[in-house]
C-alpha atoms as a PDB file:
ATOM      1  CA  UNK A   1      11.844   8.143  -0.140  1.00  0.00           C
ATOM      2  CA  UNK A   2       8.243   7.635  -0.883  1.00  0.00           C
ATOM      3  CA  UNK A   3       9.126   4.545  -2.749  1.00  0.00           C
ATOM      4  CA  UNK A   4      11.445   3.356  -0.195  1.00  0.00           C
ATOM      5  CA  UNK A   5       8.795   3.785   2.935  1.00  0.00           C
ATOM      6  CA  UNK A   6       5.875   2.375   1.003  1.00  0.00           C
ATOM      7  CA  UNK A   7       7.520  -1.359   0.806  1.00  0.00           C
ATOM      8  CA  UNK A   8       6.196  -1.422   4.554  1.00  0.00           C
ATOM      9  CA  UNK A   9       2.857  -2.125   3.889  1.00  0.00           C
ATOM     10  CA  UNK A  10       3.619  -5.080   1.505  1.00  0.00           C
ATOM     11  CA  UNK A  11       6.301  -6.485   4.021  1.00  0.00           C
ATOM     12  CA  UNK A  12       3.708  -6.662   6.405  1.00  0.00           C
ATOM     13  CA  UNK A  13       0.790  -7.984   4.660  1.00  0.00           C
ATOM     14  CA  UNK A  14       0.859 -11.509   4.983  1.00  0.00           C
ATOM     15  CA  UNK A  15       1.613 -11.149   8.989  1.00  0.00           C
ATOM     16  CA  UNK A  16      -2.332 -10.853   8.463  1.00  0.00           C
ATOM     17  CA  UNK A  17      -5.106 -12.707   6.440  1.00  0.00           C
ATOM     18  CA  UNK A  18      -4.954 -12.219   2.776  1.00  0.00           C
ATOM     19  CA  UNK A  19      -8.718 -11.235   2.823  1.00  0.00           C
ATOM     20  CA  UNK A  20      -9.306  -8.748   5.820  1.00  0.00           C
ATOM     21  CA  UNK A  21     -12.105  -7.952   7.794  1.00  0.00           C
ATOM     22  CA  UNK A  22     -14.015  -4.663   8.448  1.00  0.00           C
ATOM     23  CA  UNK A  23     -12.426  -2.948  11.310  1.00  0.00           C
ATOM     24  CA  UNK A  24      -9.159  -5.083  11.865  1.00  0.00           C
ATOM     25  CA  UNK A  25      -5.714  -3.334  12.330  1.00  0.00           C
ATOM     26  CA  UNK A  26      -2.673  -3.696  12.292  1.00  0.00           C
ATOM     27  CA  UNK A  27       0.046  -2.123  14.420  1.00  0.00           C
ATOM     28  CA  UNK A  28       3.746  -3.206  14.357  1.00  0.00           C
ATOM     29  CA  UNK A  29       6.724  -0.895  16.088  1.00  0.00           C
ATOM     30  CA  UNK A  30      10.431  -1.580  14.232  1.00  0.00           C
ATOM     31  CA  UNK A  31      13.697  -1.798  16.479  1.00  0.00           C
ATOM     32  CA  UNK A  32      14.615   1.900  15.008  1.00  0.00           C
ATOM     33  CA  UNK A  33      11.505   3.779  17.029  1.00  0.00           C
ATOM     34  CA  UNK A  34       9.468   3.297  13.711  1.00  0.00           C
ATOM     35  CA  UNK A  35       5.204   2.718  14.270  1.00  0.00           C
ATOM     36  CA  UNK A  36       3.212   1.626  11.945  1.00  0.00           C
ATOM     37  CA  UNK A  37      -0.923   1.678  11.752  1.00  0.00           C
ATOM     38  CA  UNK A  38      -3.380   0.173   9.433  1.00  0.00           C
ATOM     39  CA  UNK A  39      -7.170  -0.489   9.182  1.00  0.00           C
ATOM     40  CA  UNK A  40      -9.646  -2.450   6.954  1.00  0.00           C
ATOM     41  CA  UNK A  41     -12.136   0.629   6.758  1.00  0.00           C
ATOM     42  CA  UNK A  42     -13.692  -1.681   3.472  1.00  0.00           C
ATOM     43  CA  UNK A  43     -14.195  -4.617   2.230  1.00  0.00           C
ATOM     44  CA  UNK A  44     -15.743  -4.560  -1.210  1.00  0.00           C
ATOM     45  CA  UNK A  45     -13.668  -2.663  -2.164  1.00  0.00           C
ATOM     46  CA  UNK A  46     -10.763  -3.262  -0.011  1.00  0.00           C
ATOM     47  CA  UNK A  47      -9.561  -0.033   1.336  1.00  0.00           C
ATOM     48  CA  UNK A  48      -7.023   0.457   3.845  1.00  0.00           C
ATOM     49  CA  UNK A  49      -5.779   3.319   5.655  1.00  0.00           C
ATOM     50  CA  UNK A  50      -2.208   3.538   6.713  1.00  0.00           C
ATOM     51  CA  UNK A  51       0.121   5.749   9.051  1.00  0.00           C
ATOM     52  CA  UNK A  52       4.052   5.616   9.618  1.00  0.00           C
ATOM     53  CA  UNK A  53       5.643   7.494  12.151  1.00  0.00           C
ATOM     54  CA  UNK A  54       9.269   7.634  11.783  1.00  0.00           C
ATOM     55  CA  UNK A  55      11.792   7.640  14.916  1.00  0.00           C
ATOM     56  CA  UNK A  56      11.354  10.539  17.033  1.00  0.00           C
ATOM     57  CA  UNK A  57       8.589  11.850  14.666  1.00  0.00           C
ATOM     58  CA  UNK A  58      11.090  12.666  11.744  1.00  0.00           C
ATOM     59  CA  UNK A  59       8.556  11.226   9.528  1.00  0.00           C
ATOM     60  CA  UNK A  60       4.556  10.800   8.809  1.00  0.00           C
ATOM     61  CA  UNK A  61       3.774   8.458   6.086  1.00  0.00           C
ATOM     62  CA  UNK A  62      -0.212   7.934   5.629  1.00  0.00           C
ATOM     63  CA  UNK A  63      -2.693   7.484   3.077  1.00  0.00           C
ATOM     64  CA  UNK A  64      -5.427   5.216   1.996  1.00  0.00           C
ATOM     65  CA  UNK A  65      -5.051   2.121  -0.884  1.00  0.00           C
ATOM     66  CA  UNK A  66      -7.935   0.823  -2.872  1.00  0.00           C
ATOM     67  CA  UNK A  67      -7.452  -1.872  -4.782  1.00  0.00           C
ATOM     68  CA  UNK A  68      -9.243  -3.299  -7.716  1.00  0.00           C
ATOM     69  CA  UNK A  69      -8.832  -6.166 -10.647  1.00  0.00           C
ATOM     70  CA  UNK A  70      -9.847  -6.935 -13.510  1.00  0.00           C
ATOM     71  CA  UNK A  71      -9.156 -10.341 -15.370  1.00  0.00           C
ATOM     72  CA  UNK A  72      -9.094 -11.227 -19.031  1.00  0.00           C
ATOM     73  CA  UNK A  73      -8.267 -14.199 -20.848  1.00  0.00           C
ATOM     74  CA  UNK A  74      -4.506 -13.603 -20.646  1.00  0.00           C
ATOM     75  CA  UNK A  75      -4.481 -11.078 -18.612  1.00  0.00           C
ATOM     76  CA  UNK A  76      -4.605  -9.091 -14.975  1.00  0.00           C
ATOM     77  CA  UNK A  77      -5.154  -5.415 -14.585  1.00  0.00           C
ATOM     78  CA  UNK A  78      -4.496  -4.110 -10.906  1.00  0.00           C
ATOM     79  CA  UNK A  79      -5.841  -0.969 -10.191  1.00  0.00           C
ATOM     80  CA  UNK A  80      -4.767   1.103  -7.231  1.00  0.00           C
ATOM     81  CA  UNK A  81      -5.897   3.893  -6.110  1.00  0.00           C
ATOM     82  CA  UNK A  82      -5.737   6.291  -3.236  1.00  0.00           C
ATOM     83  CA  UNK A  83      -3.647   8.813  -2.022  1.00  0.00           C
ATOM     84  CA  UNK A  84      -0.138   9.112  -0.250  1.00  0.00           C
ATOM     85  CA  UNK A  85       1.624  11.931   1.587  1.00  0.00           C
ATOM     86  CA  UNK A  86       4.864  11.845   3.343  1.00  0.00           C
ATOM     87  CA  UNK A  87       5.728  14.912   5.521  1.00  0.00           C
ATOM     88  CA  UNK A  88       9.151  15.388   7.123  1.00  0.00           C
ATOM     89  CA  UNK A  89       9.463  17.397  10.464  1.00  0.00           C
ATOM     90  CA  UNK A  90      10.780  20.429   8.413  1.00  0.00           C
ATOM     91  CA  UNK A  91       7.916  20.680   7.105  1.00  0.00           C
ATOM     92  CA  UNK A  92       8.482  19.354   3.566  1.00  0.00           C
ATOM     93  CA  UNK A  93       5.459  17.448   2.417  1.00  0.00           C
ATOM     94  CA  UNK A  94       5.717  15.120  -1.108  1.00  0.00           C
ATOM     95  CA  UNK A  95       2.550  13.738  -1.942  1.00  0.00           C
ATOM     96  CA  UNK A  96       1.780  11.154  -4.172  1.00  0.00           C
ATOM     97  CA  UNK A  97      -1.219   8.768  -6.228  1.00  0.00           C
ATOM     98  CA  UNK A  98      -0.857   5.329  -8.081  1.00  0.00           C
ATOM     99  CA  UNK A  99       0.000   3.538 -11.308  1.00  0.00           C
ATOM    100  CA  UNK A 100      -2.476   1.292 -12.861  1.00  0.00           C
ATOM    101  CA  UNK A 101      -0.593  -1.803 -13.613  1.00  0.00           C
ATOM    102  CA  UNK A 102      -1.088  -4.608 -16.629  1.00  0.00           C
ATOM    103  CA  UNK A 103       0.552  -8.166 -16.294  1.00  0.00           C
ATOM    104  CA  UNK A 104      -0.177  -9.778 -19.789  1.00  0.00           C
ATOM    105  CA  UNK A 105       1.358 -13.309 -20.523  1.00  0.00           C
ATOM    106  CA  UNK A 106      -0.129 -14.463 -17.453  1.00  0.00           C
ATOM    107  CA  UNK A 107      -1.133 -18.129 -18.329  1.00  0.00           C
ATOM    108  CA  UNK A 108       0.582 -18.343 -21.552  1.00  0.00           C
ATOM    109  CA  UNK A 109       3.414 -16.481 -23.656  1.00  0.00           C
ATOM    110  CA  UNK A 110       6.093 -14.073 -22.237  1.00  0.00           C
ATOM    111  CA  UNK A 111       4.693 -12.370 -18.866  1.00  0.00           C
ATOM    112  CA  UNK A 112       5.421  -9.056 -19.115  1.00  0.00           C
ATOM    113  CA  UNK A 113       4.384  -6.073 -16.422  1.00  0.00           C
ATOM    114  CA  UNK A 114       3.508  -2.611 -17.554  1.00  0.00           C
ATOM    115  CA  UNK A 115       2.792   0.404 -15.097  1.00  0.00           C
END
């Protein structure tokens, strides 16, 4: 579920500039009673906060991202970091970090992701 929920974020991020601003938000509501939440609390480095309510309150997904990057000559290293916690109205709570992901091949060779 956690995996499922936390495409929202990244099917809402270019609704709003690629390189955000201290203090701006972002609020969207979905046809099924879902709200969403976000803030630029950062800017070097970006970190966002987020919070998903499901319909009727079935759901709370929040959390924070922090992203950083680092380049070499062939390749990108994304690292995210931050925290995520899902809690369902029963109660049941899954909480959950990042991977640190490596794309090599990026300008030349076979591109290849690892996590």
């Amino acid at each position: 579920m956690v995996a499922q929920t936390s495409y929202i974020y990244f099917l809402n991020m270019f609704l709003k500039p690629l390189n955000p601003i201290i203090g701006e938000t972002l609020e969207a509501g979905y046809p099924d009673g879902t709200r969403m939440y976000m803030e630029q609390i950062s800017h070097h480095p970006p970190v966002s906060y987020f919070l998903v309510i499901g319909p009727e309150d079935s759901y709370r997904f929040s959390g924070f991202y922090r992203f950083d990057a680092r380049a070499g000559w062939n390749s990108l290293t994304l690292i995210n970091s931050g925290h995520r916690s899902l809690v369902f109205a029963n109660g049941q709570r899954i909480d959950s970090g990042f991977l640190k992901n490596l794309y090599t091949g990026c300008f030349y060779g076979d591109f290849k992701e690892e996590s």
